[in-house]
Protein backbone atom coordinates (compact mmCIF):
# COMPACT_ATOMS: atom_id res chain seq x y z
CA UNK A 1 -65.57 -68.85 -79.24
CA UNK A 2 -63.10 -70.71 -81.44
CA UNK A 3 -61.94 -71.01 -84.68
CA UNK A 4 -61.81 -74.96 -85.95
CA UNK A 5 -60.51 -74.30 -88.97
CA UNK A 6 -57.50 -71.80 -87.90
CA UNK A 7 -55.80 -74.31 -85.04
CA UNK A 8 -54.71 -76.46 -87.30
CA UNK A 9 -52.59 -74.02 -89.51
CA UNK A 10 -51.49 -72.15 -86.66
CA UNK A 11 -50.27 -75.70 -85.38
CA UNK A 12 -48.56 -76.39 -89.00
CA UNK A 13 -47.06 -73.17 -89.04
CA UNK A 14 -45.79 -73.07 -85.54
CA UNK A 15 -44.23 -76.58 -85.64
CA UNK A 16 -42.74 -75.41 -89.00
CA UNK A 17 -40.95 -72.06 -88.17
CA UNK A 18 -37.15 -71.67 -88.24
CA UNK A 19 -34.32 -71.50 -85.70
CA UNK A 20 -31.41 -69.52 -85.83
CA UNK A 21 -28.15 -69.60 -84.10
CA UNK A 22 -27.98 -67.29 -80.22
CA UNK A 23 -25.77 -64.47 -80.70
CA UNK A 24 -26.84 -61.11 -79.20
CA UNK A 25 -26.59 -57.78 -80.88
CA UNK A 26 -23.81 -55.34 -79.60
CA UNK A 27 -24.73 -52.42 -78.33
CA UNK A 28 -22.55 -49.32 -78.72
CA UNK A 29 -24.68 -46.43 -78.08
CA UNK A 30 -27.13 -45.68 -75.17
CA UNK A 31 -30.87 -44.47 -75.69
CA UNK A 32 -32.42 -41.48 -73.47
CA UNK A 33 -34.83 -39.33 -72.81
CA UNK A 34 -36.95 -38.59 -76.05
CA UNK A 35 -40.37 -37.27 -77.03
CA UNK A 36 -42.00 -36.71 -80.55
CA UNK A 37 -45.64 -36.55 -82.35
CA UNK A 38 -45.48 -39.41 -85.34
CA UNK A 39 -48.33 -39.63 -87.77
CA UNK A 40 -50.00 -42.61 -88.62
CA UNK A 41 -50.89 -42.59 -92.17
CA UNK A 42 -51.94 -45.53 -95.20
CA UNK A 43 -49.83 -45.85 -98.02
CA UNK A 44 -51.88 -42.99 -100.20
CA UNK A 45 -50.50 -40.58 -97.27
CA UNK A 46 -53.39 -39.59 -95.92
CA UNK A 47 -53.45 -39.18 -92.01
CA UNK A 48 -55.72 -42.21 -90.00
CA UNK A 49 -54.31 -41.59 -86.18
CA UNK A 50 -52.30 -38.70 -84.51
CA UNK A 51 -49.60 -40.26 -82.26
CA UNK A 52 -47.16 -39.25 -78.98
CA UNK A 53 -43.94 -41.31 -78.69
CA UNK A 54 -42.13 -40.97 -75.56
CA UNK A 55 -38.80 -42.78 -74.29
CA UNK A 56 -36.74 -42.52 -70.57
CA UNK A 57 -35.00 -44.68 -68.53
CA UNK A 58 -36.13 -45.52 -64.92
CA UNK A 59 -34.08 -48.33 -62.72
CA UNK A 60 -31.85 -48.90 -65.37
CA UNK A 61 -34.52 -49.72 -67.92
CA UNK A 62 -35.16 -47.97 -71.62
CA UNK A 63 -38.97 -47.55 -71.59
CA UNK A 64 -40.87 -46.82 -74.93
CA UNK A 65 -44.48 -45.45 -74.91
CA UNK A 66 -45.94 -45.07 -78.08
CA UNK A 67 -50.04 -43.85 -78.14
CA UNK A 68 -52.47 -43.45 -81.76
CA UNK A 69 -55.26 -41.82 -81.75
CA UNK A 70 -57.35 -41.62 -84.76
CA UNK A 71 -61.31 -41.76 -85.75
CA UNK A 72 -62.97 -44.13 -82.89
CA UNK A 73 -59.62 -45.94 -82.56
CA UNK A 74 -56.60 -46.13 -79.97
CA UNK A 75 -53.75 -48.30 -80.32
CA UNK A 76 -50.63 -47.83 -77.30
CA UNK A 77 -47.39 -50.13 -77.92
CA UNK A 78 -44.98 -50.74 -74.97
CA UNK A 79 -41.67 -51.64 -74.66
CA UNK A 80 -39.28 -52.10 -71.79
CA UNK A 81 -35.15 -52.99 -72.86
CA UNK A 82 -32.10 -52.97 -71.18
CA UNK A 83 -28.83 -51.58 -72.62
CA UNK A 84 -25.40 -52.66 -71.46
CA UNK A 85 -23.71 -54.41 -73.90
CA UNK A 86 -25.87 -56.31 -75.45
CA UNK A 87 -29.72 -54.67 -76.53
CA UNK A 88 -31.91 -57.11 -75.38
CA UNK A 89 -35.81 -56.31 -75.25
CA UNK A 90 -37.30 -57.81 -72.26
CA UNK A 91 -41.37 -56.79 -72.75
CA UNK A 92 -43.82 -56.11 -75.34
CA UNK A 93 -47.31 -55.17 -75.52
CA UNK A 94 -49.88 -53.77 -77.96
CA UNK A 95 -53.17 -52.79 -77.13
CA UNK A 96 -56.17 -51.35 -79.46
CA UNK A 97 -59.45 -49.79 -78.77
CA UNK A 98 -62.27 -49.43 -81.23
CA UNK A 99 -65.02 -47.38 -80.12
CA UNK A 100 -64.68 -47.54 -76.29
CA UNK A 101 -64.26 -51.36 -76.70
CA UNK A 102 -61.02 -53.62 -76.40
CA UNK A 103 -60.70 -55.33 -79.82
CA UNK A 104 -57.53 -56.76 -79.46
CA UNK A 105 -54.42 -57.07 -77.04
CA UNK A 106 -51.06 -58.43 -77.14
CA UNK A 107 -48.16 -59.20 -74.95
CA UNK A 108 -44.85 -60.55 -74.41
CA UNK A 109 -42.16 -61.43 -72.19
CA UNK A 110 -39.32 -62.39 -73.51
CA UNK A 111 -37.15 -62.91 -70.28
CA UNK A 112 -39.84 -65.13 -68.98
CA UNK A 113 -40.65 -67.03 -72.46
CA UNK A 114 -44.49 -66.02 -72.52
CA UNK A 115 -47.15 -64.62 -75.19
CA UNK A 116 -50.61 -64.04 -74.78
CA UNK A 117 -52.96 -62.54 -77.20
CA UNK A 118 -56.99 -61.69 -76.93
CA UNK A 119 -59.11 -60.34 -80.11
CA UNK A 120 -62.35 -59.83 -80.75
CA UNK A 121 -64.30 -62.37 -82.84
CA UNK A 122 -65.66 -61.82 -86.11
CA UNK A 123 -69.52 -61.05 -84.69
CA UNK A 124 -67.98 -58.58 -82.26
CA UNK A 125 -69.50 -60.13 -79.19
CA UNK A 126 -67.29 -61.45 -77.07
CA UNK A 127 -63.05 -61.61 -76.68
CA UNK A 128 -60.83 -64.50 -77.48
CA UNK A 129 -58.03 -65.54 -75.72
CA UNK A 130 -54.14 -67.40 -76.21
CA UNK A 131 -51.40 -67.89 -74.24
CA UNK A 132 -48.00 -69.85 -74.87
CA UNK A 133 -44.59 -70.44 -74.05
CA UNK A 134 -42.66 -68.72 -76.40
CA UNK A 135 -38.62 -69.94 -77.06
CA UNK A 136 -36.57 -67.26 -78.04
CA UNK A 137 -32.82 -66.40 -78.08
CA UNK A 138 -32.98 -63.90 -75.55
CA UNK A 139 -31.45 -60.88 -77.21
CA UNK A 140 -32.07 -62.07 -80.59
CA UNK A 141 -35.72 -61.58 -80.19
CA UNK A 142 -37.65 -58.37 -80.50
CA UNK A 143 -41.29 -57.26 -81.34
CA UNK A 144 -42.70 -53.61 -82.44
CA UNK A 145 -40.41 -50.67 -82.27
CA UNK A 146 -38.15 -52.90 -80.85
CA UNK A 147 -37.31 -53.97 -84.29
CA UNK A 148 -35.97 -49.72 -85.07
CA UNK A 149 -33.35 -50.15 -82.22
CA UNK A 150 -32.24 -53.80 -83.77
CA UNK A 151 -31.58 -52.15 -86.86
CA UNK A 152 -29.92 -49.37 -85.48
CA UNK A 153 -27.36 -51.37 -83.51
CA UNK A 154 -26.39 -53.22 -86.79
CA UNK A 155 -26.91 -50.51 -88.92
CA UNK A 156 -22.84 -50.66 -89.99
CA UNK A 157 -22.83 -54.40 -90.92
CA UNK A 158 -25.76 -54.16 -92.87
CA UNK A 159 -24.78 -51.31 -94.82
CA UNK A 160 -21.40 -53.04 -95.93
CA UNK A 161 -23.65 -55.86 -96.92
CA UNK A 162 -23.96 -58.56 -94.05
CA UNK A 163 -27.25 -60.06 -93.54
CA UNK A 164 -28.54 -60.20 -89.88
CA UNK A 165 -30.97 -63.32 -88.58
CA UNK A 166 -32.99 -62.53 -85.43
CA UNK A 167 -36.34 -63.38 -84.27
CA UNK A 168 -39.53 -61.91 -84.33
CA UNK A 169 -42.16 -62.95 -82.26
CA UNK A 170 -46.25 -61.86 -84.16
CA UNK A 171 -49.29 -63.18 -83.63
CA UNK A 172 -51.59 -64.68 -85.90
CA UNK A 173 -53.83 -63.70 -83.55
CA UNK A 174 -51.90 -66.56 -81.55
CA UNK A 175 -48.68 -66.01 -80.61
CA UNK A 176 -45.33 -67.18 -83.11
CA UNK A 177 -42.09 -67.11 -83.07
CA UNK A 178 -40.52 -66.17 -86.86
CA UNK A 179 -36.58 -65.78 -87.85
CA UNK A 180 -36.44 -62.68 -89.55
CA UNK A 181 -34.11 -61.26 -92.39
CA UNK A 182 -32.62 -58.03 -92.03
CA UNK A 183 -30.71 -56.38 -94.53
CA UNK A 184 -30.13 -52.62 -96.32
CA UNK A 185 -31.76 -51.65 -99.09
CA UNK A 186 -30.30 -48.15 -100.17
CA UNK A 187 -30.64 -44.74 -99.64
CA UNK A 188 -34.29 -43.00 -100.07
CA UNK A 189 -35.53 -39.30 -100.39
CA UNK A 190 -38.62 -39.08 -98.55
CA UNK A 191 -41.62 -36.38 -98.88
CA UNK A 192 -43.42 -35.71 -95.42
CA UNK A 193 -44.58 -32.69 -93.48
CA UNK A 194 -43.84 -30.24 -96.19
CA UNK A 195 -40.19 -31.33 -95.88
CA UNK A 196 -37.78 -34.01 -98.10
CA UNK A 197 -35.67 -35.55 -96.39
CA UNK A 198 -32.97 -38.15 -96.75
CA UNK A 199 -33.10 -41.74 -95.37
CA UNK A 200 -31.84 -45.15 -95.06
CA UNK A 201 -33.75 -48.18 -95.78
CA UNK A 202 -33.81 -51.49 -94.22
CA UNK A 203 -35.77 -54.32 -94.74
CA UNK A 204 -37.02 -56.97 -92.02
CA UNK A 205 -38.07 -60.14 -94.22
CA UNK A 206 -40.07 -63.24 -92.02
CA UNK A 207 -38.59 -66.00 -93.20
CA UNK A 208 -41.07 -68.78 -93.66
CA UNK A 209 -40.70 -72.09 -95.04
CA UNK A 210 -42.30 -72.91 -99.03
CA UNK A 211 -44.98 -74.66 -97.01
CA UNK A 212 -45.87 -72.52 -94.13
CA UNK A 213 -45.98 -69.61 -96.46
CA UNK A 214 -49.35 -72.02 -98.56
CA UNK A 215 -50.87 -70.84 -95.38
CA UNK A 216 -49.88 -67.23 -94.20
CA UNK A 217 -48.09 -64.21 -95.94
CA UNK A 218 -46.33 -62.29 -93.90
CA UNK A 219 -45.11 -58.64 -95.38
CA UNK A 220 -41.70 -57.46 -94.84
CA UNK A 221 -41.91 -54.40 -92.74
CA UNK A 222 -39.61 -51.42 -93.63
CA UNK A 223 -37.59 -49.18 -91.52
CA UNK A 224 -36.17 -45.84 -92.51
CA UNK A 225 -33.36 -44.20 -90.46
CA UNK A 226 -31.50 -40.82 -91.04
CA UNK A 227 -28.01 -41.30 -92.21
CA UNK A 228 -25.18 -40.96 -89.05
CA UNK A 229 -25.78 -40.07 -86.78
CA UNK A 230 -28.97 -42.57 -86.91
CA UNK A 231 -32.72 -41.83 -86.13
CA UNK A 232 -36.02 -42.93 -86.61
CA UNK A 233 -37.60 -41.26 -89.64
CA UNK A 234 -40.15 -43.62 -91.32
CA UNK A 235 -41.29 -47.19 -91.04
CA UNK A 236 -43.83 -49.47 -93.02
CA UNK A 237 -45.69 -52.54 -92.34
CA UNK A 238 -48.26 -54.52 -91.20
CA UNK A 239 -49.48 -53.02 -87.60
CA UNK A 240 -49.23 -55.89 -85.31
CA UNK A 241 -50.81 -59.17 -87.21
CA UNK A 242 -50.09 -60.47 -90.92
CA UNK A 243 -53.46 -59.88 -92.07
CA UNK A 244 -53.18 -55.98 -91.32
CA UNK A 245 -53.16 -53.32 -94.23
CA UNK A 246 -49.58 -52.11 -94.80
CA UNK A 247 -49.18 -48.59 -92.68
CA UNK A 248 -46.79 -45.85 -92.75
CA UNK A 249 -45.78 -44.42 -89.38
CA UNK A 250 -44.02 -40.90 -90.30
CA UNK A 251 -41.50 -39.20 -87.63
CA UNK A 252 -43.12 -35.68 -88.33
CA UNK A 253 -46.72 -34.98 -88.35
CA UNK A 254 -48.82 -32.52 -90.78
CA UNK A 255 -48.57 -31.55 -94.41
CA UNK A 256 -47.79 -34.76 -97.08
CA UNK A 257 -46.49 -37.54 -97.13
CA UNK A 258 -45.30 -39.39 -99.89
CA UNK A 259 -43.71 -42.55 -101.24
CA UNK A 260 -40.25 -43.16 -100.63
CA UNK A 261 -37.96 -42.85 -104.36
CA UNK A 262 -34.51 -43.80 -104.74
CA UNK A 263 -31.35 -41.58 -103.99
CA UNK A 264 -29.29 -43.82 -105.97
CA UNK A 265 -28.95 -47.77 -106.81
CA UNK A 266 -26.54 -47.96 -103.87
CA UNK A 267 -28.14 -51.58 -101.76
CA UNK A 268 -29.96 -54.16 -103.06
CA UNK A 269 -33.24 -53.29 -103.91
């Protein structure tokens, strides 16, 4: 089952998205063997999916699990990167299940150039399906959690001020390829778990041009990271397409969780 009216500004937007210059991000640290119990929650706080994250290496490869499990709903996220050098994500996948049923699916491969997406249509009844070439600066490009490890590898030049371009490859359900913005926003106390704690905020903006954006809005997603030595504490944003609520994902499960508020004016906010 199609959609007539959503090819064409999928087409306009696609043919309409900008490039940015190849340079890959440095990579100074190196990423083990890691396991925690996030909480998905909405922006009120309130708890919708209990999650596992896990992280190893195997033949040289960072692997990232990530697995939600809320009311009649389960939603895993893979990633596979290497890490010499450079940080360069080579896979990407998404999958959610809504009451036994697949609802929707994503995937990439970014060493390869492909997407392919599948959703559920609006009656329920039966799956549809894209696939595409994608063209991305390999090592520039990242999806999902990869996006936490991009900002942690340029953590330092965005915190004296420098703006970093990558890409961002999302689906609409079909699958785009978006430069992104990232940049530091200041320093945050944040309520969760019974605990407040101190983080770092940084912002990943899609950058869309006047027209495209007549079309689609895409929210900037939000990533908070302790200060040095940096770790995941918080993030915010749309779950895997533009039309998603805003969600919070919260490093440590149980008691509330609360709005982030301001340290000091320190980054642009």
């Amino acid at each position: 089952m199609t959609r007539p009216w959503l090819a064409p500004r999928v087409l306009l937007i696609a043919g309409l998205l900008l490039a940015a210059p190849a340079t890959a991000i440095e990579w100074t640290s190196f990423e083990g063997a890691s396991r925690g119990y996030p909480a998905m929650r909405d922006l009120a706080g309130r708890t919708v999916a209990d999650g596992e994250f896990a992280q190893w290496v195997e033949n040289g490869r960072l692997h990232v699990s990530l697995a939600y499990v809320g009311k009649a709903r389960r939603i895993e996220e893979k990633a596979v990167f290497r890490q010499d050098r450079q940080l360069v994500q080579e896979t990407w996948s998404l999958r959610e299940v809504r009451d036994g049923a697949l609802y929707r699916q994503f995937e990439v491969n970014f060493i390869k150039g492909t997407a392919a997406a599948q959703k559920r249509d609006d009656a329920g009844t039966e799956l549809e399906s894209w696939s595409d070439d994608v063209k991305v600066d390999v090592g520039r490009a990242f999806a999902g959690f990869g996006f936490t490890l991009a900002v942690k590898a340029v953590r330092a030049r965005l915190k004296r001020g420098e703006h970093v371009e990558l890409q961002a490859v999302g689906f609409t359900p079909k699958p785009q390829v978006v430069t992104v913005d990232l940049s530091f926003a200041g320093t945050d106390r944040l309520r969760m778990a019974g605990r407040t704690m101190t983080g770092e905020r940084f912002v990943v903006h899609p950058k869309l041009p006047w027209i495209a954006k007549l079309f689609v809005e895409v929210p900037d997603a939000q990533i908070w990271l302790t200060p040095a030595p940096a770790a995941f504490l918080r993030w915010e944003g749309p779950l895997a397409e533009p039309s998603d609520p805003v969600t919070r994902v919260d490093l440590l499960p149980g008691g509330p969780s609360e709005a982030a508020t301001p340290v000091a004016t320190t980054g642009r906010r």
